[in-house]
Every structure is written in structure tokens, then in C-alpha cells.
Protein backbone atom coordinates (compact mmCIF):
# COMPACT_ATOMS: atom_id res chain seq x y z
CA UNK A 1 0.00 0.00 0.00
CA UNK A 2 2.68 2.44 1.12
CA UNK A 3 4.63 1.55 -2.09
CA UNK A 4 1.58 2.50 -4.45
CA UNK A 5 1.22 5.73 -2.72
CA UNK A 6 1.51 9.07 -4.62
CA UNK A 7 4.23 10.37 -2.94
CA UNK A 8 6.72 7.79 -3.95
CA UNK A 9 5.76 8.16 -7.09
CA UNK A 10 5.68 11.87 -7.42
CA UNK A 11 9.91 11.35 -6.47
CA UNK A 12 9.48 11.62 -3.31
CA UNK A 13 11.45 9.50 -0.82
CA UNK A 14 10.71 7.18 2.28
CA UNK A 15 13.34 9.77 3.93
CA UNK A 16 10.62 12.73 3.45
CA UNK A 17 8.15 10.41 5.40
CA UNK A 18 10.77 9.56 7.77
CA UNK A 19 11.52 13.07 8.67
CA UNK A 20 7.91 13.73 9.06
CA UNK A 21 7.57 10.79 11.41
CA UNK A 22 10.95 12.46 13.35
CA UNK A 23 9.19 15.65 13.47
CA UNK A 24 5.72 14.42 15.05
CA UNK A 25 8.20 12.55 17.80
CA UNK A 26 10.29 15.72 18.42
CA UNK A 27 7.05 17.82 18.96
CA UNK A 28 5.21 15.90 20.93
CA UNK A 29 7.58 14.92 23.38
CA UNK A 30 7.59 11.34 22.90
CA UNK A 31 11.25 11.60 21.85
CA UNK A 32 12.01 12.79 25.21
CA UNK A 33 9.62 10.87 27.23
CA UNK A 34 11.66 7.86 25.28
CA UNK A 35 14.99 8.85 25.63
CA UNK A 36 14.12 9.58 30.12
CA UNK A 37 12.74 5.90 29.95
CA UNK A 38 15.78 4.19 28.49
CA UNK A 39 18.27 6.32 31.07
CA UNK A 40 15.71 4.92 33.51
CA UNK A 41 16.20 1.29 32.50
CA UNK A 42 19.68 1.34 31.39
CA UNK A 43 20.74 3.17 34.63
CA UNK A 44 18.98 0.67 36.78
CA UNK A 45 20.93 -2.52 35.21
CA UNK A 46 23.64 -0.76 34.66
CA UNK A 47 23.73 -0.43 38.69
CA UNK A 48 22.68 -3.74 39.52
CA UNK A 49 25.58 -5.03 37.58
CA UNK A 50 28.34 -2.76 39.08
CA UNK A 51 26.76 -3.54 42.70
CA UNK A 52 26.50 -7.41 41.97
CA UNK A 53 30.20 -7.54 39.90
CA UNK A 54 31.79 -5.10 43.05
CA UNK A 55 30.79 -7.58 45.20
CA UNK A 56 31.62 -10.90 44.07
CA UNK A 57 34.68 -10.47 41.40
CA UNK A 58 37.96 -12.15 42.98
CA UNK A 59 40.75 -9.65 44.52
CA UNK A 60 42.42 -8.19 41.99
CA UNK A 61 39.32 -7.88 39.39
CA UNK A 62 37.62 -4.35 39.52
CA UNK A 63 34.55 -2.58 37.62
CA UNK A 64 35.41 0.64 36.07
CA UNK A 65 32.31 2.96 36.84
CA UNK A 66 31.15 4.44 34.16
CA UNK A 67 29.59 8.03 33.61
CA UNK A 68 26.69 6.96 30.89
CA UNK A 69 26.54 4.90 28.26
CA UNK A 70 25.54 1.18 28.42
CA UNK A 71 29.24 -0.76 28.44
CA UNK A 72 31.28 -1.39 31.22
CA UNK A 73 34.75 -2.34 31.94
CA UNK A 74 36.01 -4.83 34.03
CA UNK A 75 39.60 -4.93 34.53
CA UNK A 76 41.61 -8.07 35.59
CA UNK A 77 45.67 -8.92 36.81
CA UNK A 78 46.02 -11.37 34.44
CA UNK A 79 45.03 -12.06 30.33
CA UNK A 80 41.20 -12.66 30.03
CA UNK A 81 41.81 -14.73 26.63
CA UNK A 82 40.93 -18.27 28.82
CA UNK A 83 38.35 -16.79 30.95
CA UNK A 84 36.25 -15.53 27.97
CA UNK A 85 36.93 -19.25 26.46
CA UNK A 86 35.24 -20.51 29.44
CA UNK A 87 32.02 -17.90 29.49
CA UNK A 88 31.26 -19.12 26.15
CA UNK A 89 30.99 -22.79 27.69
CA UNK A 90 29.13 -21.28 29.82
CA UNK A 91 27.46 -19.20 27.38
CA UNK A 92 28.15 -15.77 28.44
CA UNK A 93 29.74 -13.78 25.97
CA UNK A 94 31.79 -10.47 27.02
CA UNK A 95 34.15 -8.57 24.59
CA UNK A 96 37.82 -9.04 24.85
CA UNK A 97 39.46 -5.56 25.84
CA UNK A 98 41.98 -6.42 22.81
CA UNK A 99 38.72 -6.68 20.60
CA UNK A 100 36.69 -3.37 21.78
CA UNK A 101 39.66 -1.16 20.99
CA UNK A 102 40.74 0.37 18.05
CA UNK A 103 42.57 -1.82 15.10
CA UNK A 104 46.04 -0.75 15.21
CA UNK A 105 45.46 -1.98 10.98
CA UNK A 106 43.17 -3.44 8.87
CA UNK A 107 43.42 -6.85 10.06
CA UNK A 108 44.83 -6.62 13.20
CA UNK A 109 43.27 -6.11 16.55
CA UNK A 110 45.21 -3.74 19.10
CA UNK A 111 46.67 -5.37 21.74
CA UNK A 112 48.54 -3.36 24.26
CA UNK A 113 47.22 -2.50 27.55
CA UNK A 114 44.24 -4.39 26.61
CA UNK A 115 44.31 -8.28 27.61
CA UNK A 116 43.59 -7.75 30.86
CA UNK A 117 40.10 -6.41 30.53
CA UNK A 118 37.09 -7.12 29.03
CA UNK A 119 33.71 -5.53 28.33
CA UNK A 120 30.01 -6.20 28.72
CA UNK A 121 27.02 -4.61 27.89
CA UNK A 122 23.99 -4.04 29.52
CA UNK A 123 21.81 -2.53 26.48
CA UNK A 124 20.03 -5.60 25.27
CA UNK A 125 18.89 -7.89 28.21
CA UNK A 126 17.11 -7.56 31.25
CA UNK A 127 18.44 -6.76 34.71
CA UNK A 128 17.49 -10.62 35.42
CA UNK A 129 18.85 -11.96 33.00
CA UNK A 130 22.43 -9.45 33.32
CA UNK A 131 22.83 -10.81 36.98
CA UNK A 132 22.42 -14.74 35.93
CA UNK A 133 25.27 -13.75 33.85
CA UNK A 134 27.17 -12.12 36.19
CA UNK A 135 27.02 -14.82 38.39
CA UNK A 136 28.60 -16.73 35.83
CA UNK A 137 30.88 -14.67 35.11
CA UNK A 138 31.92 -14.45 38.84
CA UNK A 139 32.33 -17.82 39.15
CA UNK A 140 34.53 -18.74 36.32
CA UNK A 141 36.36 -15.62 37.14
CA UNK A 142 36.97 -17.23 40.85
CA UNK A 143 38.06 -20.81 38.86
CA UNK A 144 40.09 -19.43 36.90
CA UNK A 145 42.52 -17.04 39.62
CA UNK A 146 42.53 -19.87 41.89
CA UNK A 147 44.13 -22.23 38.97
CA UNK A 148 46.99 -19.27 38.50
């Protein structure tokens, strides 16, 4: 139906009805109503993970707290390449610090300063479902300093 309409036809673009949805959001409010709401939930889990992670990551493992966004760091004493090997038996998945940094060249990953850490994200599941993960990640993070 939208396809068949006059205004694609007349050379218009789906961009011209974008921007008109864009502008109905931006003056109504519901832009901004939407954007408090997801600082609302992505503050809360991002919270509940720091709190859970500060409290049950071995000595020597820290959270870096953040100022916004919806990654954090979590920085380790020794290289995390074994430890993410083991979430993703687990099923957990967390980004390599070597991995979330810039390429040093086109098909190379940088690597200095970075194997230590690793980051996770709290943007795309639920708090409840962040902290079963964390849990996970707490425990093979306690395995795997008590093997070194």
C-alpha cells in the first residue's frame, strides 16, 4: 500500500516520510519521554551489575564505573583470553578488551594494555537476565585465579 502511494511516485522519498515521522516525535515529546525511559532502565541494570560484579569479582578484578553509556569495563591482573573461552561454555559472551579497541590496521586487533580487561554490555537484556550472567561470570572468574 505504502509503495503504491503518490508520494513515492511523485519522487518523493521514504526519507521525506521519515523526517515527518521524526518531526511528530520531536514535537510531541515522545522523543524525550523515550529517551528519560531508556536512562531509567539502562541506569537501573547498569547499577545492579556494578553492585552485583563489586561484590563478588575475585581480589584483583575491579569494575570501572562508568559516567553513561551502556558498556562497562572490568579490569583483571592477568590475560582474560581463557576466561572468555570458558564464558562461552558457559554461554556468556563479554568482549575481549583487545577486541573493543581500536585496530592498530586493517586486520589486526590492538593489543597493548588491553588483555587484561574485558567488556560487557547491559543494552540488550534484562536486569534478570544481566545478573544470571554475572554470576557466571563471577564464578569462572573465581576458577580461573585460583588455577593461576
Amino acid at each position: 500500500r505504502f509503495i503504491k502511494c503518490g508520494f513515492l511516485q511523485s519522487g518523493g522519498a521514504t526519507n521525506n516520510y521519515t523526517s515527518g515521522i521524526v518531526a511528530q516525535l520531536l514535537q510531541g515529546g515522545q522523543l524525550q519521554k523515550n529517551i528519560h525511559n531508556l536512562k531509567e532502565l539502562y541506569g537501573d541494570r547498569m547499577r545492579k551489575v556494578i553492585a552485583y560484579l563489586k561484590e563478588n569479582l575475585p581480589q584483583g578484578w575491579t569494575v570501572n564505573q562508568t559516567s553513561g553509556g551502556y558498556f562497562l569495563w572490568v579490569v583483571t591482573n592477568t590475560n582474560v583470553k581463557e576466561f572468555c573461552q570458558a564464558l562461552e561454555k558457559e554461554n556468556v559472551m563479554v568482549l575481549a578488551g583487545n577486541r573493543a579497541t581500536p585496530q592498530t590496521n586493517i586486520t589486526e586487533y590492538a593489543t597493548a594494555n588491553h588483555d587484561h580487561c574485558f567488556r560487557i554490555s547491559i543494552a540488550y537484556y534484562s536486569a534478570d537476565n544481566l545478573l544470571k550472567a554475572c554470576r557466571i561470570i563471577c564464578s569462572v572468574a573465581k576458577t580461573i585465579t585460583t588455577l593461576q
